[in-house]
Protein backbone atom coordinates (compact mmCIF):
# COMPACT_ATOMS: atom_id res chain seq x y z
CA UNK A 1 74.54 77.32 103.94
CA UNK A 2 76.62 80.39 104.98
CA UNK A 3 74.87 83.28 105.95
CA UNK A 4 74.81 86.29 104.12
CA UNK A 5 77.43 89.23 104.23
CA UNK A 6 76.40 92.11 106.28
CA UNK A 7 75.03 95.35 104.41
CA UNK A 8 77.03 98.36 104.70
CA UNK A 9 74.33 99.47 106.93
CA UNK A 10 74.50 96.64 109.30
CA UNK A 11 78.47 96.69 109.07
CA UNK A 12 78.66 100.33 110.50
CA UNK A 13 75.67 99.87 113.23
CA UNK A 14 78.15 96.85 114.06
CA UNK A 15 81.55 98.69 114.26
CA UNK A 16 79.53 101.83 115.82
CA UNK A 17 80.32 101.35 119.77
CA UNK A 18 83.77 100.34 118.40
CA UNK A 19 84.32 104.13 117.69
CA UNK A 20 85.89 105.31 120.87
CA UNK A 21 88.02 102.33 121.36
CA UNK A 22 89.66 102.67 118.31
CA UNK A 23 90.35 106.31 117.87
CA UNK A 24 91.49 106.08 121.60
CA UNK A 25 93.86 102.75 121.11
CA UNK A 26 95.54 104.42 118.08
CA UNK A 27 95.09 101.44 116.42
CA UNK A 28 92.56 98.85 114.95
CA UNK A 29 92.06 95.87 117.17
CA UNK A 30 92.51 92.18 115.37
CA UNK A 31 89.17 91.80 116.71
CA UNK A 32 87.69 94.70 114.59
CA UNK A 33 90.27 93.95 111.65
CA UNK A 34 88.73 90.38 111.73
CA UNK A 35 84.92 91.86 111.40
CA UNK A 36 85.50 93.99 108.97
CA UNK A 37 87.22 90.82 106.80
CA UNK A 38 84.18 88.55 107.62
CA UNK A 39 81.67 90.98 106.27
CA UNK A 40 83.35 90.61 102.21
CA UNK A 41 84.34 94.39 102.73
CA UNK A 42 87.70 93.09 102.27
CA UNK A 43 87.04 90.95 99.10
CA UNK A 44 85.06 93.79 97.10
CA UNK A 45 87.31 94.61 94.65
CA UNK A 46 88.48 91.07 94.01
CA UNK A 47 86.89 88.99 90.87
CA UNK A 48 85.03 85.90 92.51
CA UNK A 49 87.18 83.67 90.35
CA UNK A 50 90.07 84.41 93.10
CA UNK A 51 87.74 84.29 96.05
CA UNK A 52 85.94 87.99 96.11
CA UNK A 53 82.40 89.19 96.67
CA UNK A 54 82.16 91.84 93.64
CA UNK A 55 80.42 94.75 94.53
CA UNK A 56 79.90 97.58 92.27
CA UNK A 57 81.73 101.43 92.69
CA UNK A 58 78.18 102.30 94.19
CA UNK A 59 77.91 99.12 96.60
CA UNK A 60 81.23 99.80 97.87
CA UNK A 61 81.42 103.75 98.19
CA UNK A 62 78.18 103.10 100.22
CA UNK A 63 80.42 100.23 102.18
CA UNK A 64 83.21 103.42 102.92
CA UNK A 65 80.41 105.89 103.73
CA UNK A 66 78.92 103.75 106.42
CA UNK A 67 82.27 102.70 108.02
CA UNK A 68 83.61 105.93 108.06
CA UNK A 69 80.36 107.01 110.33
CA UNK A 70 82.14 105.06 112.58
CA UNK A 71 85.85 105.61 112.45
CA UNK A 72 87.29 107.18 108.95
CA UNK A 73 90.83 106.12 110.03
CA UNK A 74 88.89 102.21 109.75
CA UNK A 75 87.44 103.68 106.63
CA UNK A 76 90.89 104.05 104.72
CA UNK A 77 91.48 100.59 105.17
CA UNK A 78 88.70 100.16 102.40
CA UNK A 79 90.35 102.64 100.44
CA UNK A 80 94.31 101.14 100.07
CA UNK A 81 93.57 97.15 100.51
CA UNK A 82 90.62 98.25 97.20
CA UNK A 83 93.21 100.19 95.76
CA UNK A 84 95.63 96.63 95.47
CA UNK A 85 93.02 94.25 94.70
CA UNK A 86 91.74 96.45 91.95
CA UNK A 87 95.06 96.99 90.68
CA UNK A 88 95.92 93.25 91.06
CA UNK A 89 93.32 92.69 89.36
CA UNK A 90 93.43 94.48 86.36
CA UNK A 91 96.63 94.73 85.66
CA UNK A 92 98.68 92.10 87.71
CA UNK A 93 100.13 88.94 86.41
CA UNK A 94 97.60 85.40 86.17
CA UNK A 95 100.32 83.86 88.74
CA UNK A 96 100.20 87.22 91.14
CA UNK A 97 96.64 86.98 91.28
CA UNK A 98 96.41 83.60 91.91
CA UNK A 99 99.14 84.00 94.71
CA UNK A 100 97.71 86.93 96.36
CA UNK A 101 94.05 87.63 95.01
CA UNK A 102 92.56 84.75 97.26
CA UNK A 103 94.54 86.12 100.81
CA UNK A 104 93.64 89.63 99.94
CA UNK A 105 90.01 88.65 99.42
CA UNK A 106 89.94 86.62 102.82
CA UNK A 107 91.53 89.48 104.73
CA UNK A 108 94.78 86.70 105.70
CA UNK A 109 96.20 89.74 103.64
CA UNK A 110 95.91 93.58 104.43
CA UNK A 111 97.31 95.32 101.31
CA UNK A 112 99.29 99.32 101.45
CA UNK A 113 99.71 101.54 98.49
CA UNK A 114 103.02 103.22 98.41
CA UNK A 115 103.49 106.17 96.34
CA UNK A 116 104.29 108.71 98.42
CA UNK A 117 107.77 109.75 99.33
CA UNK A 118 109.84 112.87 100.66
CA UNK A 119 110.44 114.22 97.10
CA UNK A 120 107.27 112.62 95.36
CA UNK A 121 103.88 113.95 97.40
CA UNK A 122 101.27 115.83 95.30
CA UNK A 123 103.81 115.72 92.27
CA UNK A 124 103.65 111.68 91.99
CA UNK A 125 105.85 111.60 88.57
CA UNK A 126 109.20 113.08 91.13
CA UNK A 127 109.64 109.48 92.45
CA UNK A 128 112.73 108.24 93.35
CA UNK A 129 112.96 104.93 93.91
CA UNK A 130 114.23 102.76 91.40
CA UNK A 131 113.60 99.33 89.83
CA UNK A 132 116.81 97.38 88.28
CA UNK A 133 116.44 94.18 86.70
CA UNK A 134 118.37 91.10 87.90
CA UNK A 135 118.78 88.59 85.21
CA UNK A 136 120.02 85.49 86.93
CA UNK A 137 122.74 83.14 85.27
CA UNK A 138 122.25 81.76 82.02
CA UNK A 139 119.04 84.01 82.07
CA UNK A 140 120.82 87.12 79.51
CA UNK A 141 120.28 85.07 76.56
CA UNK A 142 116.44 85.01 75.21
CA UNK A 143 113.48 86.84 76.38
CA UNK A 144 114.32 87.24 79.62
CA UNK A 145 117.24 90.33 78.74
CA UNK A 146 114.34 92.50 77.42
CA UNK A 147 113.61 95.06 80.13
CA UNK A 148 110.53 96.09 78.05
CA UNK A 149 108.64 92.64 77.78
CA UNK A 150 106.47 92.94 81.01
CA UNK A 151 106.43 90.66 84.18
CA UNK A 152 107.71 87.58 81.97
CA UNK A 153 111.27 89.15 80.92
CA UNK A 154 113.17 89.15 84.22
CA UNK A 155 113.71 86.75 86.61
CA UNK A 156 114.05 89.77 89.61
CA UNK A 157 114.04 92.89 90.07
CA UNK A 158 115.59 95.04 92.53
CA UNK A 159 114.06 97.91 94.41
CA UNK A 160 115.44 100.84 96.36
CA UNK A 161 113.65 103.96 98.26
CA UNK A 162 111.42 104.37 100.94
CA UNK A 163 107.65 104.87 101.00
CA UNK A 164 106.10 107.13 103.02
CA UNK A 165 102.72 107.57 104.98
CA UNK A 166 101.39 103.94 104.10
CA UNK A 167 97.78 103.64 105.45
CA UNK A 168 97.70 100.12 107.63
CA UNK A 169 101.34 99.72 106.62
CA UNK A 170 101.66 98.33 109.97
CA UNK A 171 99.96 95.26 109.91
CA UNK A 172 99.76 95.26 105.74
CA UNK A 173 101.60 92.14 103.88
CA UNK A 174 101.54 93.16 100.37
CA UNK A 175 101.89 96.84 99.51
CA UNK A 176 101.42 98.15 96.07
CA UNK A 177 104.53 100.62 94.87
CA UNK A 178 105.81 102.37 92.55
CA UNK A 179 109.59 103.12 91.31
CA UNK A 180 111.54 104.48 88.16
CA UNK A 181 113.15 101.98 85.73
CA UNK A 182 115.22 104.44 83.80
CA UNK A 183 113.11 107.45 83.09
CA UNK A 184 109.90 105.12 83.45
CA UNK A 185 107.91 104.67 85.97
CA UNK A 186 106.60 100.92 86.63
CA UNK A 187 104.53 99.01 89.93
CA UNK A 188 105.22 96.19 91.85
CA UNK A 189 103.69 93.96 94.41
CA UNK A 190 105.98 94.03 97.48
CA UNK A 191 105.77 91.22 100.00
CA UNK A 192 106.27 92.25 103.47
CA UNK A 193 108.85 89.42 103.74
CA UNK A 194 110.30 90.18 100.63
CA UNK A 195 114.49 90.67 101.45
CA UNK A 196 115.47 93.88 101.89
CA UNK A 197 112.25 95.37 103.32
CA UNK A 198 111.97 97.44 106.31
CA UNK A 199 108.69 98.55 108.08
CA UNK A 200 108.80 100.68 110.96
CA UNK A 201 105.65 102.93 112.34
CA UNK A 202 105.34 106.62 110.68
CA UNK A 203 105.42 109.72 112.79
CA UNK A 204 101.86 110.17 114.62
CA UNK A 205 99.57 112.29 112.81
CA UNK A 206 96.69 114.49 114.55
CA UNK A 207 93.89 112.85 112.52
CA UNK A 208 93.57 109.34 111.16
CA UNK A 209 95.47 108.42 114.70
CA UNK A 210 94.32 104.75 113.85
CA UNK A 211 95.16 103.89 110.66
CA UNK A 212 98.53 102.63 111.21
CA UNK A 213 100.63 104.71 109.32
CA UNK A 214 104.02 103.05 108.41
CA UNK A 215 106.90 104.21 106.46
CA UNK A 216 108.13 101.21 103.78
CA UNK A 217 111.93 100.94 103.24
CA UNK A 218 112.97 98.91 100.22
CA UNK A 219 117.16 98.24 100.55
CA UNK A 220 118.18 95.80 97.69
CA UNK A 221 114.59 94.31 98.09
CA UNK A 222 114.50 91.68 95.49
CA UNK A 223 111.36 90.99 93.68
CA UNK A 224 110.34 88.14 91.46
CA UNK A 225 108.92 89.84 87.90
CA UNK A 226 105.63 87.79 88.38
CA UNK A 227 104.81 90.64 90.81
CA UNK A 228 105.08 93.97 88.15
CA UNK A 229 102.15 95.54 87.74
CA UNK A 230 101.47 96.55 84.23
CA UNK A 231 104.49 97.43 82.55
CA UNK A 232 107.59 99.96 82.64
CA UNK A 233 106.14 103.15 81.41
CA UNK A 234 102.34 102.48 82.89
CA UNK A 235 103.30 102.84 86.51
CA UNK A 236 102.05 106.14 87.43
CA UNK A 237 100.13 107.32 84.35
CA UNK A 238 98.00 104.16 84.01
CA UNK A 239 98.23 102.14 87.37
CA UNK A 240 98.39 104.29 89.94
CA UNK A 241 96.18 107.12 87.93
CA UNK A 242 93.46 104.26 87.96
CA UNK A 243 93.91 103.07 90.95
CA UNK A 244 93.55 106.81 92.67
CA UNK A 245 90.56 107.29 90.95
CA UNK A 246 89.07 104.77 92.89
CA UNK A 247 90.90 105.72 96.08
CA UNK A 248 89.34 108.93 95.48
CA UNK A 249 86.08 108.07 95.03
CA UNK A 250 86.17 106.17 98.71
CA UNK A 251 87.53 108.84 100.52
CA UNK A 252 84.53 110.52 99.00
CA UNK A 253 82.17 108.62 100.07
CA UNK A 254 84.00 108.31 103.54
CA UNK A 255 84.14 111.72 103.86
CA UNK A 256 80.21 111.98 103.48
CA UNK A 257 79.67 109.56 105.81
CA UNK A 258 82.24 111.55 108.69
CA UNK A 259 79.72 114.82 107.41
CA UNK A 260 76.24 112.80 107.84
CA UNK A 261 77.44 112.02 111.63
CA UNK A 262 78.50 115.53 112.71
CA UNK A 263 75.21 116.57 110.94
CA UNK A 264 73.29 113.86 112.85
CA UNK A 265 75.13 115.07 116.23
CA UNK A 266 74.43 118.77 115.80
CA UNK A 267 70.74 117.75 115.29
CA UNK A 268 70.57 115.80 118.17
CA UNK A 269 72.51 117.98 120.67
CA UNK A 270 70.65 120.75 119.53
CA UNK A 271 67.33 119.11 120.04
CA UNK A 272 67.78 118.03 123.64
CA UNK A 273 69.54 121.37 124.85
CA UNK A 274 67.86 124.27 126.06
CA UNK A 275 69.37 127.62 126.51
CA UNK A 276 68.06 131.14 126.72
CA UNK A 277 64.19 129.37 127.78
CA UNK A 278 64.46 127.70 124.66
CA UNK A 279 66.05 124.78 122.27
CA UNK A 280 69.09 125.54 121.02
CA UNK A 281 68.00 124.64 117.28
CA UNK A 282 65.25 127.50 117.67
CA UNK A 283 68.07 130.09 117.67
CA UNK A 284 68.30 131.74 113.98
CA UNK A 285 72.43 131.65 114.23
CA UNK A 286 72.13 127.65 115.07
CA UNK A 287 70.03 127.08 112.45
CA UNK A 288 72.22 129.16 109.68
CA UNK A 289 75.12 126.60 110.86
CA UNK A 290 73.18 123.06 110.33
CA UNK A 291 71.83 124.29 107.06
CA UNK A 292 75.28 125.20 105.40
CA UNK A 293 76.33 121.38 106.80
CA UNK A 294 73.02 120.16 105.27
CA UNK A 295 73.15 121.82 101.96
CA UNK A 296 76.84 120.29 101.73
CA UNK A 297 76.77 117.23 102.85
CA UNK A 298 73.35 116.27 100.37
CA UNK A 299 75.42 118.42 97.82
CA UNK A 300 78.49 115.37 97.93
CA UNK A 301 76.11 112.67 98.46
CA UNK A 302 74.57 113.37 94.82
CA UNK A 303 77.59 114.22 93.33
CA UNK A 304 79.04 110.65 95.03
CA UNK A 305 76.74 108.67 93.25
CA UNK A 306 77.36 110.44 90.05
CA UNK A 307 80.55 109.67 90.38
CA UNK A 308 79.93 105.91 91.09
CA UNK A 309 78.24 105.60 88.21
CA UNK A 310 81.08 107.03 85.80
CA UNK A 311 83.05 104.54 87.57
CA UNK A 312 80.82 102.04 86.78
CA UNK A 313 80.47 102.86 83.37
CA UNK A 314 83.83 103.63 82.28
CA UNK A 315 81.88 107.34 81.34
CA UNK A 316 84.69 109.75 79.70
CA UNK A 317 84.15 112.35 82.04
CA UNK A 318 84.81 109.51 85.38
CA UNK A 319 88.14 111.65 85.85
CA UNK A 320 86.42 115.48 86.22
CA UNK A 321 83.41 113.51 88.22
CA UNK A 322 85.78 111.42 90.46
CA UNK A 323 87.88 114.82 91.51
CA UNK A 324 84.57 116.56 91.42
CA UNK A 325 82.92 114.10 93.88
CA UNK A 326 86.38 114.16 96.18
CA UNK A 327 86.84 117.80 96.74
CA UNK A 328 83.18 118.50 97.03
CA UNK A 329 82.63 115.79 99.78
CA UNK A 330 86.20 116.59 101.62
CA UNK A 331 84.86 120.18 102.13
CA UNK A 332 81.34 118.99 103.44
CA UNK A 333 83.37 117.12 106.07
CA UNK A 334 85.05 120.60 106.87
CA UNK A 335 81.99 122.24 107.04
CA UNK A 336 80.46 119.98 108.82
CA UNK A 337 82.95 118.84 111.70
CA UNK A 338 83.89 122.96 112.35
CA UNK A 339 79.93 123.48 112.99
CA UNK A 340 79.34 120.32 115.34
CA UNK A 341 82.70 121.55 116.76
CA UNK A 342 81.05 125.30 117.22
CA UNK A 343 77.66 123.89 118.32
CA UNK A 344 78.79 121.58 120.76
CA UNK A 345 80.78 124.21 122.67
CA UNK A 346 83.54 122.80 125.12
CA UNK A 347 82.20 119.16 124.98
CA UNK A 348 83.28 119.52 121.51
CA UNK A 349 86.92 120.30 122.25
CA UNK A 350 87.26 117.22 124.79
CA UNK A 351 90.62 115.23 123.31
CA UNK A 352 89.69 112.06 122.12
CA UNK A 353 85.85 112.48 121.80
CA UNK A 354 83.63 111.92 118.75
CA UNK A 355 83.74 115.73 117.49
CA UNK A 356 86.95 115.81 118.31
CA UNK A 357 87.93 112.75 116.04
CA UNK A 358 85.32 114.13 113.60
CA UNK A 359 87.61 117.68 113.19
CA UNK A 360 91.01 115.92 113.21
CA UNK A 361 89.65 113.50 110.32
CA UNK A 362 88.23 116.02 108.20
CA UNK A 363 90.86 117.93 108.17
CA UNK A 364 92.98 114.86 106.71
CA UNK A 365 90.16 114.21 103.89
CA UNK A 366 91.45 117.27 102.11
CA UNK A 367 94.97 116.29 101.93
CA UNK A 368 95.08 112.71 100.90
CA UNK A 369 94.97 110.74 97.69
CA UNK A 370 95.33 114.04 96.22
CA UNK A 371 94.85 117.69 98.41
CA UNK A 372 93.04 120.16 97.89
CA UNK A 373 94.67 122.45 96.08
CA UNK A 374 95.98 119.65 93.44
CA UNK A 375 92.33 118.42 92.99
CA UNK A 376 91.64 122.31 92.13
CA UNK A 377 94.13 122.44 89.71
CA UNK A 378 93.20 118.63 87.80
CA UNK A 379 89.80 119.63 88.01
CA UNK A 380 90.07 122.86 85.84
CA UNK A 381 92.47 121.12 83.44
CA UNK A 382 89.42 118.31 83.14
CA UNK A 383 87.03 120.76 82.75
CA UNK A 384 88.38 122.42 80.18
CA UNK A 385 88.72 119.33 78.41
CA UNK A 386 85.38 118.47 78.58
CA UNK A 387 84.51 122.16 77.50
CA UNK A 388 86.27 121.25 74.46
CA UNK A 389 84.85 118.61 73.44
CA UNK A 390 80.73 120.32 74.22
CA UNK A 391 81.78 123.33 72.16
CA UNK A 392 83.01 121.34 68.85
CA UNK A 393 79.38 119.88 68.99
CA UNK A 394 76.59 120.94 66.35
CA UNK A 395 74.12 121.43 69.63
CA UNK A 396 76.13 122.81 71.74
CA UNK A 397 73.73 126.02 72.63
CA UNK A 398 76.56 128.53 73.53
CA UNK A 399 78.08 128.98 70.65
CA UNK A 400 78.39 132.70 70.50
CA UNK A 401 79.72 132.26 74.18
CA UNK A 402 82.53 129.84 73.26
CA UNK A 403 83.62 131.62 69.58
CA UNK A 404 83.84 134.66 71.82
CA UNK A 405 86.54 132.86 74.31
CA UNK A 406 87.82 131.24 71.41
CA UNK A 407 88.75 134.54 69.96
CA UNK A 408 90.38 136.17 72.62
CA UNK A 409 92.56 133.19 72.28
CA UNK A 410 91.91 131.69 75.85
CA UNK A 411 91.03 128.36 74.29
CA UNK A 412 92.77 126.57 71.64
C-alpha cells in the first residue's frame, strides 16, 4: 500500500532548505522537479480517470501558498502545468487527454502556457500567430473541409509565431497556446517535438530567476486537430479566460505565502536583535512596519479563500473575486518584502539571499497573469457589473443611492 501524498504543509517544510539552492542555480534541479511530481502536486488538476489526485481550488491554492514560502519561481510551476491540465481537461479532446492527461499527472510531462507575445501582453485578443488548416489528400471532401467543426474536422493544422516568457518552458513538453484562425482566436496543445518548434531560453529576468523562462517558436509547426482546445472562436474568451482565472488564483495564493515568510522573518529578526538597549520590535517605527505587512497579508489570505470557494462553486461573481483575491495578495507581497527589506538593513540587500529573492519575486507577482494596472481596470468593469445586478433587486437597501447615480446618467 503506497503511502500517502505529502500535505502542502509537509511539501514546503520539505522543499524549505532547497530555497537557496534554487534561487542561486537559476534553475530547478531534476531532483527537486522529481519531489515536487511525487507529492500529486503535479496531478491536481487532472481527473483521476487519467491518473490525477483531484484536489479542490482551496486544497491546491493552499499547495501554491506553501511552495511559494519556499521559492515562488518553484511556485509558478503549479500555476502553468494546472493551467494545461485544467484546460486539457475541460475542454481538450477524449484522445488528447488520454495521450497527455496521464504524463502530465505523473510529472513525465511539465506543461507551459503560451499566450504572451511581443504585440499580445496585457491586451491578449492582439495575438498574432496564426492557425491554418491542412487538409491532407482525399481529406477536402466530407467533414473534414469544415474549419468550424472542432478538433474532428482537420487532419493538421499549421502554426506560426513565437511565444514569449513561458514559465518552465525550458524543460516543459506540452505547452498550451493560442493563435488566430481568421479573425478567431482558437488553442492548441503543442508537443515539444512537434516539427517546426523551436525552444531556446528567454532573456534573464531579476525575479523569478528560476523558473526557466523560455521563448516558444512555432515555424510551420504542424499539429494533429486531436490537440485543439475548444474550438475556433473560444480560444481566448473561453479557454484561456478560464484557464487565467485559475492561474490567478495561484499566484494569489503564492503571493501570500512569499508575504507570510517576509512577515515571519521580520518577526524573527526583530525579536533576536537589540539596538538602542533594547529589541528592535520595541521601537514604535518597527512596529508601524510589521503591522501594515500583517494587516495585508491576513487581508489576502481571507480574500484567497473567498476566492477558492467561487472557484469551487462556479459562484457568478468567481471573476471580480478571482482579480480581487490577485491584486490584493500581489500588493501584500509588496508590502511585505519592501518592510523585511527595510527591517533587515544591509543583510537585506545581500544578492542572492532570502529577502533579496523575496523583493525580486514580489515585484514579479504584480505583473503576471495579468498586472496590476489591467487587474484595476477588469476589476471596476466587474464591479460594476455586479452593482448592476444588486441595484435591480427588490432588497437592495440603497436605492435612493443608486436612482441618484442612475440619474446623473453614470450607470445605464
Amino acid at each position: 500500500m503506497s503511502e500517502p501524498p505529502p500535505t502542502a504543509e509537509e511539501l514546503g517544510r520539505l522543499l524549505l532548505p532547497l530555497a537557496d539552492e534554487i534561487d542561486a542555480a537559476k534553475a530547478v534541479p531534476p531532483g527537486v522537479l522529481k519531489t515536487v511530481a511525487e507529492s500529486g502536486a503535479l496531478a491536481a488538476m487532472v481527473p483521476a480517470e487519467y491518473g490525477g489526485r483531484p484536489m479542490n481550488h482551496r486544497e491546491y491554492g493552499e499547495l501554491s501558498r506553501a511552495v511559494a514560502h519556499t521559492s515562488a519561481s518553484l511556485q509558478s510551476l503549479l500555476t502553468v502545468h494546472g493551467m494545461v491540465c485544467a484546460s486539457l481537461s475541460r475542454w481538450g479532446s477524449e484522445a488528447a487527454r488520454r495521450q497527455l492527461l496521464p504524463r502530465l499527472a505523473s510529472g513525465e510531462l511539465l506543461g507551459a502556457f503560451g499566450l504572451t507575445e511581443d504585440g499580445a501582453g496585457s491586451d491578449a485578443q492582439a495575438i498574432g500567430t496564426t492557425a491554418v488548416p491542412e487538409v491532407e489528400p482525399g481529406a477536402s471532401d466530407g467533414p473534414g473541409a469544415d474549419a468550424d467543426a472542432g478538433a474532428g474536422a482537420q487532419t493538421w493544422w499549421r502554426l506560426d509565431g513565437t511565444k514569449r516568457w513561458l514559465s518552465f518552458g525550458q524543460v516543459a513538453g506540452c505547452f498550451l497556446v493560442f493563435a488566430k484562425h481568421g479573425d478567431r482566436s482558437v488553442g492548441f496543445l503543442v508537443r515539444r517535438d512537434d516539427p517546426g518548434v523551436t525552444v531556446e531560453p528567454s532573456r534573464p529576468t531579476s525575479g523569478f530567476r528560476s523558473a526557466m523562462l523560455a521563448d516558444l517558436h512555432m515555424d510551420g509547426c504542424r499539429v494533429p486537430a486531436d490537440r485543439m482546445v475548444g474550438r475556433p472562436g473560444f480560444g481566448v474568451a473561453q479557454v484561456a479566460g478560464t484557464a487565467l482565472s485559475l492561474g490567478r488564483l495561484c499566484v494569489a495564493y503564492g503571493s501570500l505565502g512569499l508575504a507570510e515568510a517576509c512577515c515571519d522573518a521580520m518577526l524573527g529578526h526583530t525579536s533576536g536583535r537589540r539596538q538602542f538597549g533594547g529589541r528592535l520590535i520595541d521601537l514604535q517605527l518597527v512596529r508601524g512596519l510589521i503591522s501594515d505587512a500583517v494587516v495585508d497579508t491576513e487581508a489576502a489570505r481571507l480574500l484567497c479563500e473567498q476566492a477558492a470557494r467561487a472557484m469551487d462553486s462556479r459562484g457568478g461573481r468567481l471573476i471580480e473575486q478571482v482579480l480581487t483575491a490577485k491584486l490584493a495578495a500581489s500588493r501584500a507581497a509588496g508590502t511585505a518584502s519592501a518592510a523585511a527589506a527595510q527591517l533587515h538593513g544591509a543583510v537585506g540587500l545581500v544578492d542572492g539571499g532570502p529577502v533579496d529573492r523575496w523583493v525580486r519575486d514580489a515585484r514579479v507577482m504584480q505583473v503576471i497573469e495579468g498586472s496590476t494596472q489591467l487587474l484595476q481596470h477588469l476589476l471596476a468593469e466587474e464591479s460594476l457589473q455586479s452593482f448592476r445586478v444588486r441595484r435591480r433587486d427588490p432588497r437592495y437597501p440603497f436605492v435612493q443611492g443608486a436612482d441618484h447615480v442612475e440619474r446623473a446618467g453614470h450607470v445605464e
